[in-house]
Protein backbone atom coordinates (compact mmCIF):
# COMPACT_ATOMS: atom_id res chain seq x y z
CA UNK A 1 140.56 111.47 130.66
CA UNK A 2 143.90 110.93 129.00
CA UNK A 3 143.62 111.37 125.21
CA UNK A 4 146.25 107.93 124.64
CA UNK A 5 144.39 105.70 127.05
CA UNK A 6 141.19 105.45 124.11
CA UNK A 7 140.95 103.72 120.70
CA UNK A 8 140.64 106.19 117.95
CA UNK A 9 136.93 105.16 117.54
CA UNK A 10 136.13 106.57 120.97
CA UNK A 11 138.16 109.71 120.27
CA UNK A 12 136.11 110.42 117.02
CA UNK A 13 133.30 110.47 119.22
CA UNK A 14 134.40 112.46 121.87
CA UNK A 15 135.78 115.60 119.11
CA UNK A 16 132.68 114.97 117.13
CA UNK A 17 130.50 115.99 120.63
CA UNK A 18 133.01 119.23 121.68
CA UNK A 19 135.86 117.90 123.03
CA UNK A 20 138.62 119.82 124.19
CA UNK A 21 142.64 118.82 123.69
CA UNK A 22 144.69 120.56 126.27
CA UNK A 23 148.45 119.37 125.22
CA UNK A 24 151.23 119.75 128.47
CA UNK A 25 154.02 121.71 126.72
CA UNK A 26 157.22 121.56 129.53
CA UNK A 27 160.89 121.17 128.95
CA UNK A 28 163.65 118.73 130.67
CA UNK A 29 166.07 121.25 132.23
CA UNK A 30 167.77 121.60 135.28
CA UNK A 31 165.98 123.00 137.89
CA UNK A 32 169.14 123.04 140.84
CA UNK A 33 170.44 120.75 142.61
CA UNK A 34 167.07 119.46 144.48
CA UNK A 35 164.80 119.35 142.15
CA UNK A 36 163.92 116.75 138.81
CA UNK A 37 164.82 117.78 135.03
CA UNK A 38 160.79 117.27 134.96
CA UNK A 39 159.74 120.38 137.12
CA UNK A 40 158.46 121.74 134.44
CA UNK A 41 156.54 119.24 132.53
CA UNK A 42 155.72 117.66 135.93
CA UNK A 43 153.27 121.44 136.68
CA UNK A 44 151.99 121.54 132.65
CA UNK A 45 150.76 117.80 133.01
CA UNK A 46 149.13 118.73 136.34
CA UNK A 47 147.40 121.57 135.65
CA UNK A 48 145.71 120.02 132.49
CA UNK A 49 144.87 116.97 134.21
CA UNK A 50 143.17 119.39 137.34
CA UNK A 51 140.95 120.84 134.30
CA UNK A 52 140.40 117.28 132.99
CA UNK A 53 138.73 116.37 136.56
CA UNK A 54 136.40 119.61 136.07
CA UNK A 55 135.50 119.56 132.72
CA UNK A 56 134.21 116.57 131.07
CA UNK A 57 134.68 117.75 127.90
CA UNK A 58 138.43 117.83 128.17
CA UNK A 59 140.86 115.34 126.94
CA UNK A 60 144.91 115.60 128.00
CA UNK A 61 147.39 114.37 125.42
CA UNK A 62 150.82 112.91 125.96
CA UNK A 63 153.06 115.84 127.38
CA UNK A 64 155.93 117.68 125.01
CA UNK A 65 158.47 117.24 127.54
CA UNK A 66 161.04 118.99 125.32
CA UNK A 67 161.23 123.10 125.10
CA UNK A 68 163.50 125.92 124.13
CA UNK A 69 165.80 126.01 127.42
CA UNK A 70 169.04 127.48 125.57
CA UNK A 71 169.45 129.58 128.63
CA UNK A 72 170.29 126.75 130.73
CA UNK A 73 173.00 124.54 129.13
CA UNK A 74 175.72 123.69 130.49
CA UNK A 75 174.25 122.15 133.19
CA UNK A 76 174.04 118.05 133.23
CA UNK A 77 170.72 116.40 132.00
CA UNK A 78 169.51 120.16 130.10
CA UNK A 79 168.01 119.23 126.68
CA UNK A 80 166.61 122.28 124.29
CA UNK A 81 165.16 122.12 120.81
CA UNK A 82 165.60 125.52 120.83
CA UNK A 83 162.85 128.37 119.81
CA UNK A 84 162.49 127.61 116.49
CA UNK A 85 162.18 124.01 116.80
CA UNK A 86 159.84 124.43 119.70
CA UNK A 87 157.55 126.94 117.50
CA UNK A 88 157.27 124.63 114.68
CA UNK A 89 156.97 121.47 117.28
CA UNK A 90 153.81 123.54 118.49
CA UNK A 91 152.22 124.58 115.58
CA UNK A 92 152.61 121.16 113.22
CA UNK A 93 151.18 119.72 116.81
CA UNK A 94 148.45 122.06 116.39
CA UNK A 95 147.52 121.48 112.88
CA UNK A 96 147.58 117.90 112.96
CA UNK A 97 145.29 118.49 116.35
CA UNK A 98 142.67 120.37 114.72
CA UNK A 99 142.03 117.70 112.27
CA UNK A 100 140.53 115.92 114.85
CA UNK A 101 139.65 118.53 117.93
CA UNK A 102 137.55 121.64 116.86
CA UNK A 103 138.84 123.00 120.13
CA UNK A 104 142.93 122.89 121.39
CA UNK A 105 144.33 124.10 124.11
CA UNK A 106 148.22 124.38 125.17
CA UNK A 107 148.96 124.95 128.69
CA UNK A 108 152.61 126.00 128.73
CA UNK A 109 154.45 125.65 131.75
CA UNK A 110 158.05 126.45 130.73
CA UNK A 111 158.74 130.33 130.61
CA UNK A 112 161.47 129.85 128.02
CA UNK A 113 158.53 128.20 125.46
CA UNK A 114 156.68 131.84 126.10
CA UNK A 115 157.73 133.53 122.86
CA UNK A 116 157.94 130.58 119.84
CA UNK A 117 154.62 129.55 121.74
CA UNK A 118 153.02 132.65 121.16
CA UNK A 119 154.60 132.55 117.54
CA UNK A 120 152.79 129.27 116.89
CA UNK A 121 149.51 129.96 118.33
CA UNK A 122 148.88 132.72 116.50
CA UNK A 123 149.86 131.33 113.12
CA UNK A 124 147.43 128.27 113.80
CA UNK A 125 144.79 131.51 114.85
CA UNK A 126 145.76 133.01 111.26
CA UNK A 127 144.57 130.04 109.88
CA UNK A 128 141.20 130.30 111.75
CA UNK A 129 142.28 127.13 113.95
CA UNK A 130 140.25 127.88 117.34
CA UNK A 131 143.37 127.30 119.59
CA UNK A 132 144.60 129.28 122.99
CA UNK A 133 147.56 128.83 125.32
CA UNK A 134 147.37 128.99 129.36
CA UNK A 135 150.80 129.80 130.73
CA UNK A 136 150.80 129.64 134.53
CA UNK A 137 152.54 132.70 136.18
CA UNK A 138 153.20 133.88 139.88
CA UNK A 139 155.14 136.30 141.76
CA UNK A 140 158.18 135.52 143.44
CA UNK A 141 161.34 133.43 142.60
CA UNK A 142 161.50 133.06 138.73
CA UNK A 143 163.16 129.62 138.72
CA UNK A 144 163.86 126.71 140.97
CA UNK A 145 163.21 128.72 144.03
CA UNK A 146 160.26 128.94 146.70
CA UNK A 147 157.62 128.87 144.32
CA UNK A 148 158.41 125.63 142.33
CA UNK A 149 159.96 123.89 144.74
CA UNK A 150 156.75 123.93 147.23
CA UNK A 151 154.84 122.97 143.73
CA UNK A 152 156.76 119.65 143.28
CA UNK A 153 156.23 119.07 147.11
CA UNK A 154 152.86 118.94 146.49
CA UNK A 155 152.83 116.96 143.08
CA UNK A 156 156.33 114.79 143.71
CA UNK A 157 157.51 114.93 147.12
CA UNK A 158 159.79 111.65 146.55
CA UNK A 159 161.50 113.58 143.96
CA UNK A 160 162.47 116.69 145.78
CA UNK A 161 165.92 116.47 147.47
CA UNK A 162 165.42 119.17 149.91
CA UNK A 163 168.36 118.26 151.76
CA UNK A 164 170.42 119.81 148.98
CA UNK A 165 168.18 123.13 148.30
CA UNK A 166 170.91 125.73 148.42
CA UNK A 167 169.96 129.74 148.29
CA UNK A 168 170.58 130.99 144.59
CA UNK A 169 170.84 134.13 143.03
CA UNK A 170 168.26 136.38 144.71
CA UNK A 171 168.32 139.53 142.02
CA UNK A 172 165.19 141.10 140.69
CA UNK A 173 164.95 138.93 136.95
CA UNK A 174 165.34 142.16 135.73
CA UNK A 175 168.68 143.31 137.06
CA UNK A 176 170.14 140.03 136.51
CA UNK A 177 168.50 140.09 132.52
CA UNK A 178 171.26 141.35 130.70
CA UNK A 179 173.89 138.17 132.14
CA UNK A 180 171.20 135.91 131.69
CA UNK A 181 170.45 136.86 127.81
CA UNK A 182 174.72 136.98 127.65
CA UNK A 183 175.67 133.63 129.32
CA UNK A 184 172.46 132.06 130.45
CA UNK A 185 171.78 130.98 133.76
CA UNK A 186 174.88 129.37 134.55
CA UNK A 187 176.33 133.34 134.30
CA UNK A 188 174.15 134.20 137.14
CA UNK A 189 173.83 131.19 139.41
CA UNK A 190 176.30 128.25 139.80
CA UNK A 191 173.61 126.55 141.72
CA UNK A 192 171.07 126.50 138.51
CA UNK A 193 168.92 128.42 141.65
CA UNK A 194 167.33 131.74 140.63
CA UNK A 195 165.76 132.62 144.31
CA UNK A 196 165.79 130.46 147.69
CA UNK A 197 163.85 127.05 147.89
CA UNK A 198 165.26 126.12 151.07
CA UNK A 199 162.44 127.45 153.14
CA UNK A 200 159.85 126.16 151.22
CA UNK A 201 156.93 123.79 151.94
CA UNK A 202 154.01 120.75 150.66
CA UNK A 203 151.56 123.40 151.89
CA UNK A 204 153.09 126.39 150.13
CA UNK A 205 152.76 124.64 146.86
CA UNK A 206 149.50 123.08 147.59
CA UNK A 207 148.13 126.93 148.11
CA UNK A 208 149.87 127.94 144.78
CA UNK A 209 148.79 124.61 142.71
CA UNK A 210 144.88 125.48 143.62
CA UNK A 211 145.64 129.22 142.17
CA UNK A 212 147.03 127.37 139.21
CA UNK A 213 144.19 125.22 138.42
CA UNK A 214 141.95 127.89 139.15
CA UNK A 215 143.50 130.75 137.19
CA UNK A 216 143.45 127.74 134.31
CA UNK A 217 139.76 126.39 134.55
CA UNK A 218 138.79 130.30 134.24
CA UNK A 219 141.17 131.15 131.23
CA UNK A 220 138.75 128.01 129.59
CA UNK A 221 135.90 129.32 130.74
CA UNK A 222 136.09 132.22 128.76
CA UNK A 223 137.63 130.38 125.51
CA UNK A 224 134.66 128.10 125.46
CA UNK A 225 132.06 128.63 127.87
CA UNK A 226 130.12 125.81 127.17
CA UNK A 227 130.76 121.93 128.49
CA UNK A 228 128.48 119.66 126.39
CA UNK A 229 125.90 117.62 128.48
């Protein structure tokens, strides 16, 4: 159920019986030359909406398509509110939530939101706000490469160009952290690629979506452990 489809009456109701908020937090970056500026926001609005269908006592607000992606200007269509902006986007998000929702979760799909994320969760904790953030993680290519290419596949395949999937830069994240914290991704990667989508498929991302959703509907288990009749 999608928190802006229902009058505020119904809302009231549905936060005065339990209700969950899980808020899609994603970015609009580049993500190479195949796939959409939306990748991101795209997996964060899936993933809540996949808990939505298997917990009635969720509701999924309007994504934050917006996010701290600093590391990737300089390529066309890239636009970052940077970390601070991001952390206090989150956490006046979160205390104008928990008027409302006892419960709020942020399911964070953008690894450059990672850190003010964090930052604003646990002030919002501080302040004995019952809040938690999900932050979908896998291993393999850290960014526009097998992994999240086969994910929009399976969410958007009319948006994937796979024709143009070129082979990026294919160094361990680690070696390549230095030039990335230096000059961003553009330092690393003309492409925008960090990995190699081009062999990628709808049933590759299908596989890793279901892990996803899973790994997701668990994290809420344990946060609250109870779905209201």
């Amino acid at each position: 159920m999608r928190l802006a489809d229902l009058p505020w009456p119904e809302v009231a109701e549905l936060a005065a019986a339990g209700a969950v908020l899980a808020v899609p937090l994603g970015s609009t970056e580049q993500h190479g030359p195949h796939l959409p500026l939306s990748t991101d926001t795209d997996l964060a609005v899936a993933l809540c909406e996949h808990l939505a269908s298997v917990r009635p006592d969720v509701l999924v607000a309007p994504p934050v398509a917006y996010g701290s992606s600093g590391e990737h200007a300089g390529f066309a269509g890239t636009l970052s509110i940077g970390q601070h902006v991001t952390e206090l986007l989150v956490l006046e998000l979160g205390r104008s939530a928990t008027r409302t929702f006892r419960h709020v979760l942020f399911v964070s799909a953008h690894g450059g939101n990672a850190e003010p994320v964090a930052r604003a969760v646990a002030r919002l904790r501080a302040r004995s706000r019952d809040v938690t953030v999900f932050q979908p993680a896998w291993d393999g290519d850290p960014h526009a490469g097998h992994q999240e290419t086969a994910l929009q596949l399976a969410l958007h395949p009319e948006l994937v160009r796979i024709d143009r999937a070129v082979r990026g830069n294919t160094e361990p994240l680690p070696a390549l952290m230095p030039r990335l914290r230096t000059g961003g991704v553009r330092a690393v990667s003309p492409s925008g690629v960090l990995g190699d989508p081009t062999a990628a498929t709808e049933a590759d991302g299908g596989r890793l979506l279901a892990e996803l959703g899973d790994a997701l509907v668990r994290h809420v288990a344990a946060w609250r452990p109870t779905v209201p009749a």
